[in-house]
C-alpha atoms as a PDB file:
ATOM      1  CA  UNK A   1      40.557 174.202 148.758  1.00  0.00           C
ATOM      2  CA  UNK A   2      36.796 174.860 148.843  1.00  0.00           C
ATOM      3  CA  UNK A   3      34.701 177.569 150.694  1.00  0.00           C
ATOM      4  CA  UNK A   4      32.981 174.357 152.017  1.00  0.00           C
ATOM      5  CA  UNK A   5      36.249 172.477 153.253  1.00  0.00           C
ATOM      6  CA  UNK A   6      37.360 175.849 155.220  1.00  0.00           C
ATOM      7  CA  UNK A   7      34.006 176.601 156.365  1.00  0.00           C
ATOM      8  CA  UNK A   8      33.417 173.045 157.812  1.00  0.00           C
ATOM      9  CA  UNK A   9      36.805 173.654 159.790  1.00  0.00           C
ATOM     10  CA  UNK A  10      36.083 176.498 161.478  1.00  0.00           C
ATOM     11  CA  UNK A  11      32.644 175.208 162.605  1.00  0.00           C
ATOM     12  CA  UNK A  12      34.570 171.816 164.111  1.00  0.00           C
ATOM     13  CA  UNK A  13      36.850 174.009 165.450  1.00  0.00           C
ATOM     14  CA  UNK A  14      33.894 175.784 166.803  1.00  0.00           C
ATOM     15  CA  UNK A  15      32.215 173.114 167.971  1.00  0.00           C
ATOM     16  CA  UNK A  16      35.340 172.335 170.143  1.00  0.00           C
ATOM     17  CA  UNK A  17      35.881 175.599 171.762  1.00  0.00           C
ATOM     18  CA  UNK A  18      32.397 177.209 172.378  1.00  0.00           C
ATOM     19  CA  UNK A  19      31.196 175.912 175.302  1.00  0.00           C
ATOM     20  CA  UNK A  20      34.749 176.297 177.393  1.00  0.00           C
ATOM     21  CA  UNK A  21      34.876 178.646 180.412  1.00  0.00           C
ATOM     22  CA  UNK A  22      37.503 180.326 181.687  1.00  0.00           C
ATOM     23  CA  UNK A  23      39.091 177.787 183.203  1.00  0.00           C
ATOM     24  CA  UNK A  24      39.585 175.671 180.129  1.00  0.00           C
ATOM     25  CA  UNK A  25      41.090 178.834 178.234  1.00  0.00           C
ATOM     26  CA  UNK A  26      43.474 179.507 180.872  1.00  0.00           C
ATOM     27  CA  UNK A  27      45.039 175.859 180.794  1.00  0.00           C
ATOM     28  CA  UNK A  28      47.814 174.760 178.606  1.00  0.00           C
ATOM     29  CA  UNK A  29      47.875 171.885 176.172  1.00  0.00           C
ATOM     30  CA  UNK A  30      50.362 169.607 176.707  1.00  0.00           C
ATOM     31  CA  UNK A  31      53.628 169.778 174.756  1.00  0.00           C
ATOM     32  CA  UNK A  32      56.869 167.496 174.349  1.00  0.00           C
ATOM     33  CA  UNK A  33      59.111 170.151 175.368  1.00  0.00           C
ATOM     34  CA  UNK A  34      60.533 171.435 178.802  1.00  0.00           C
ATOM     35  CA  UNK A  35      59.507 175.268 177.634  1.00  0.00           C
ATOM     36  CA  UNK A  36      56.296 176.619 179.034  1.00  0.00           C
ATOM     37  CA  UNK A  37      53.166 176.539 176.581  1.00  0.00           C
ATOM     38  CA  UNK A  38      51.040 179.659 175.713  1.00  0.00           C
ATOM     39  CA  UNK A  39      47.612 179.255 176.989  1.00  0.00           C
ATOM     40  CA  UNK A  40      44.443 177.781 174.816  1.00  0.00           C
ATOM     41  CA  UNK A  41      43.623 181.116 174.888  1.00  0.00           C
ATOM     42  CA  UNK A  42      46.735 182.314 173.410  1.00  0.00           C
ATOM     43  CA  UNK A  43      46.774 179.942 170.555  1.00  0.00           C
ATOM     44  CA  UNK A  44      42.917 180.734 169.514  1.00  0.00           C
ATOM     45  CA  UNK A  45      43.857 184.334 169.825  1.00  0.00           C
ATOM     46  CA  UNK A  46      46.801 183.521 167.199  1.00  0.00           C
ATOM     47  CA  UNK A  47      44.332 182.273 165.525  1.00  0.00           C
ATOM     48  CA  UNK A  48      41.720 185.232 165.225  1.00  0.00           C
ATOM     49  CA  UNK A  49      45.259 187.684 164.481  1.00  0.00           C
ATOM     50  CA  UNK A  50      45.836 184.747 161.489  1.00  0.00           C
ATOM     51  CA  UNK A  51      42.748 185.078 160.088  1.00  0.00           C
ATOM     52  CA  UNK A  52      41.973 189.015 160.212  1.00  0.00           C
ATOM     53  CA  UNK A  53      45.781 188.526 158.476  1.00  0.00           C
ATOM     54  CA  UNK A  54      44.540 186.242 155.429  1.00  0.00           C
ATOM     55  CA  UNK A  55      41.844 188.751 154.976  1.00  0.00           C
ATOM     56  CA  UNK A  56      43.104 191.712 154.603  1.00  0.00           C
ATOM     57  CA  UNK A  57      45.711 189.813 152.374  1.00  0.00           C
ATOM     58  CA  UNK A  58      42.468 188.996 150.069  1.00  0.00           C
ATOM     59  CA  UNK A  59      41.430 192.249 150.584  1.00  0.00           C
ATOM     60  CA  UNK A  60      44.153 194.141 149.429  1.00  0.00           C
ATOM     61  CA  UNK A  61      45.096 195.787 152.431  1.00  0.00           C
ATOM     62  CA  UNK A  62      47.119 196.379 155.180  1.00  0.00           C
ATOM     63  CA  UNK A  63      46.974 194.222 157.469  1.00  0.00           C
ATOM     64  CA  UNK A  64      46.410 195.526 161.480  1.00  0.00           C
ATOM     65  CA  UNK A  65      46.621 193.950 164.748  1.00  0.00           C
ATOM     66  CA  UNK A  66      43.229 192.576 166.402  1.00  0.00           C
ATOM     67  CA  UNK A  67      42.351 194.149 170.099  1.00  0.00           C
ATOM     68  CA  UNK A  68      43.086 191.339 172.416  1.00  0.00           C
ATOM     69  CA  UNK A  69      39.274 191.015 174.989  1.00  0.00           C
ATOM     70  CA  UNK A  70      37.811 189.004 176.958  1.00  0.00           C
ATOM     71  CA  UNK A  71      38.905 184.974 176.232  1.00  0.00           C
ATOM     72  CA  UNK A  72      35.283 184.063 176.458  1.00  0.00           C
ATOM     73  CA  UNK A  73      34.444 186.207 173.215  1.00  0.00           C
ATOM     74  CA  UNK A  74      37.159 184.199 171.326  1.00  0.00           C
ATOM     75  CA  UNK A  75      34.352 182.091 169.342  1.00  0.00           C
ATOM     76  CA  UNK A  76      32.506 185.317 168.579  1.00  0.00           C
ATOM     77  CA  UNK A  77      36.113 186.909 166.997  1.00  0.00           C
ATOM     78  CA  UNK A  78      36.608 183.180 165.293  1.00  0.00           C
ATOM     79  CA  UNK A  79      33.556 183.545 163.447  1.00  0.00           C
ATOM     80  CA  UNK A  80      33.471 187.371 162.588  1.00  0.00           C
ATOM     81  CA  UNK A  81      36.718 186.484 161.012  1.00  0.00           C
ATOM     82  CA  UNK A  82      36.022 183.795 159.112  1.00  0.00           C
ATOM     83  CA  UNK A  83      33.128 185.471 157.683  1.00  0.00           C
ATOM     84  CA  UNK A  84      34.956 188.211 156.747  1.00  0.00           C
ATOM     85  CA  UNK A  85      37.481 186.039 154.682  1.00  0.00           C
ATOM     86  CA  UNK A  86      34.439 184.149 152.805  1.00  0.00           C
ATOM     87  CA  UNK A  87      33.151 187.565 152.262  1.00  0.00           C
ATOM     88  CA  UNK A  88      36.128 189.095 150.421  1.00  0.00           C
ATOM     89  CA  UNK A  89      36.048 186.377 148.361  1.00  0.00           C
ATOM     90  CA  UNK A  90      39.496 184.890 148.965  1.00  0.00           C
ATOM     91  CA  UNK A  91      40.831 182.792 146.545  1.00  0.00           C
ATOM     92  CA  UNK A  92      41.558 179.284 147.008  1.00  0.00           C
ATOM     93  CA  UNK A  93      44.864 179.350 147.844  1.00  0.00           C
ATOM     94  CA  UNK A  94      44.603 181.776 150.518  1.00  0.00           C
ATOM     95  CA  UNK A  95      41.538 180.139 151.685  1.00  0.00           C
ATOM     96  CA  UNK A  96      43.483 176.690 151.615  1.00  0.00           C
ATOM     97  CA  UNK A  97      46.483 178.389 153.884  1.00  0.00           C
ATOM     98  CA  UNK A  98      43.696 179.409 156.415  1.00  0.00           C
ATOM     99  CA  UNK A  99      42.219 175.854 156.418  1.00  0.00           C
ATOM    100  CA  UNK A 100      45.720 174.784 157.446  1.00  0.00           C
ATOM    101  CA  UNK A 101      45.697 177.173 160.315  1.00  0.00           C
ATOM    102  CA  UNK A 102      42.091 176.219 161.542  1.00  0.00           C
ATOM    103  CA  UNK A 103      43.467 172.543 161.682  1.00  0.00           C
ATOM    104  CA  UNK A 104      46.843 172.925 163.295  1.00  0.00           C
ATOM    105  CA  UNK A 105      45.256 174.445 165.783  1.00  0.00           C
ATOM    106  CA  UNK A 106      42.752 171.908 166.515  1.00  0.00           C
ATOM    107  CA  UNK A 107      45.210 169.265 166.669  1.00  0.00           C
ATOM    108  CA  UNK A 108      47.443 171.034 169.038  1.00  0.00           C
ATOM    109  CA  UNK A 109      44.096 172.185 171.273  1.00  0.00           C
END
């Protein structure tokens, strides 16, 4: 996995999700089952917790939980997040784990 593969992920994913309102992040994707979905919101949000998670992993430290705010700053936490990951320099199997992430969850948006 390449810094380029993961890096063109997130800004697909980013394309997809940065222009939503609140509506949009308050909805549910549809699912196969009877149980109730989590919101789009939600799932980004796992998302942004995933990714401060592989970073601290390449990092070398503890990992910590992300403050949940406002839905419509979800993009913003995407990116700082991602950036932080290239930054520590994660290596490519980390880095190929959080490619997987960043396109499960565009599938299932």
């Amino acid at each position: 996995m390449s810094v380029e593969s993961f890096a063109t992920g997130i800004e697909r994913l980013l394309n997809q999700v940065r222009h939503w309102e609140q509506a949009r992040w308050w909805s549910r994707p549809p699912v196969l089952t009877d149980r109730m979905p989590p919101t789009r919101a939600d799932l980004v949000f796992g998302l942004v917790q995933r990714l401060a998670d592989h970073g601290a992993d390449a990092e070398h430290r503890p990992r910590r939980e992300v403050p949940r705010q406002n839905d419509l700053i979800l993009p913003d936490q995407i990116r700082v997040m991602a950036d932080d990951l290239l930054a520590a320099g994660a290596p490519d199997d980390l880095l190929a784990r959080a490619a997987a992430d960043v396109d499960g969850l565009r599938t299932r948006l």
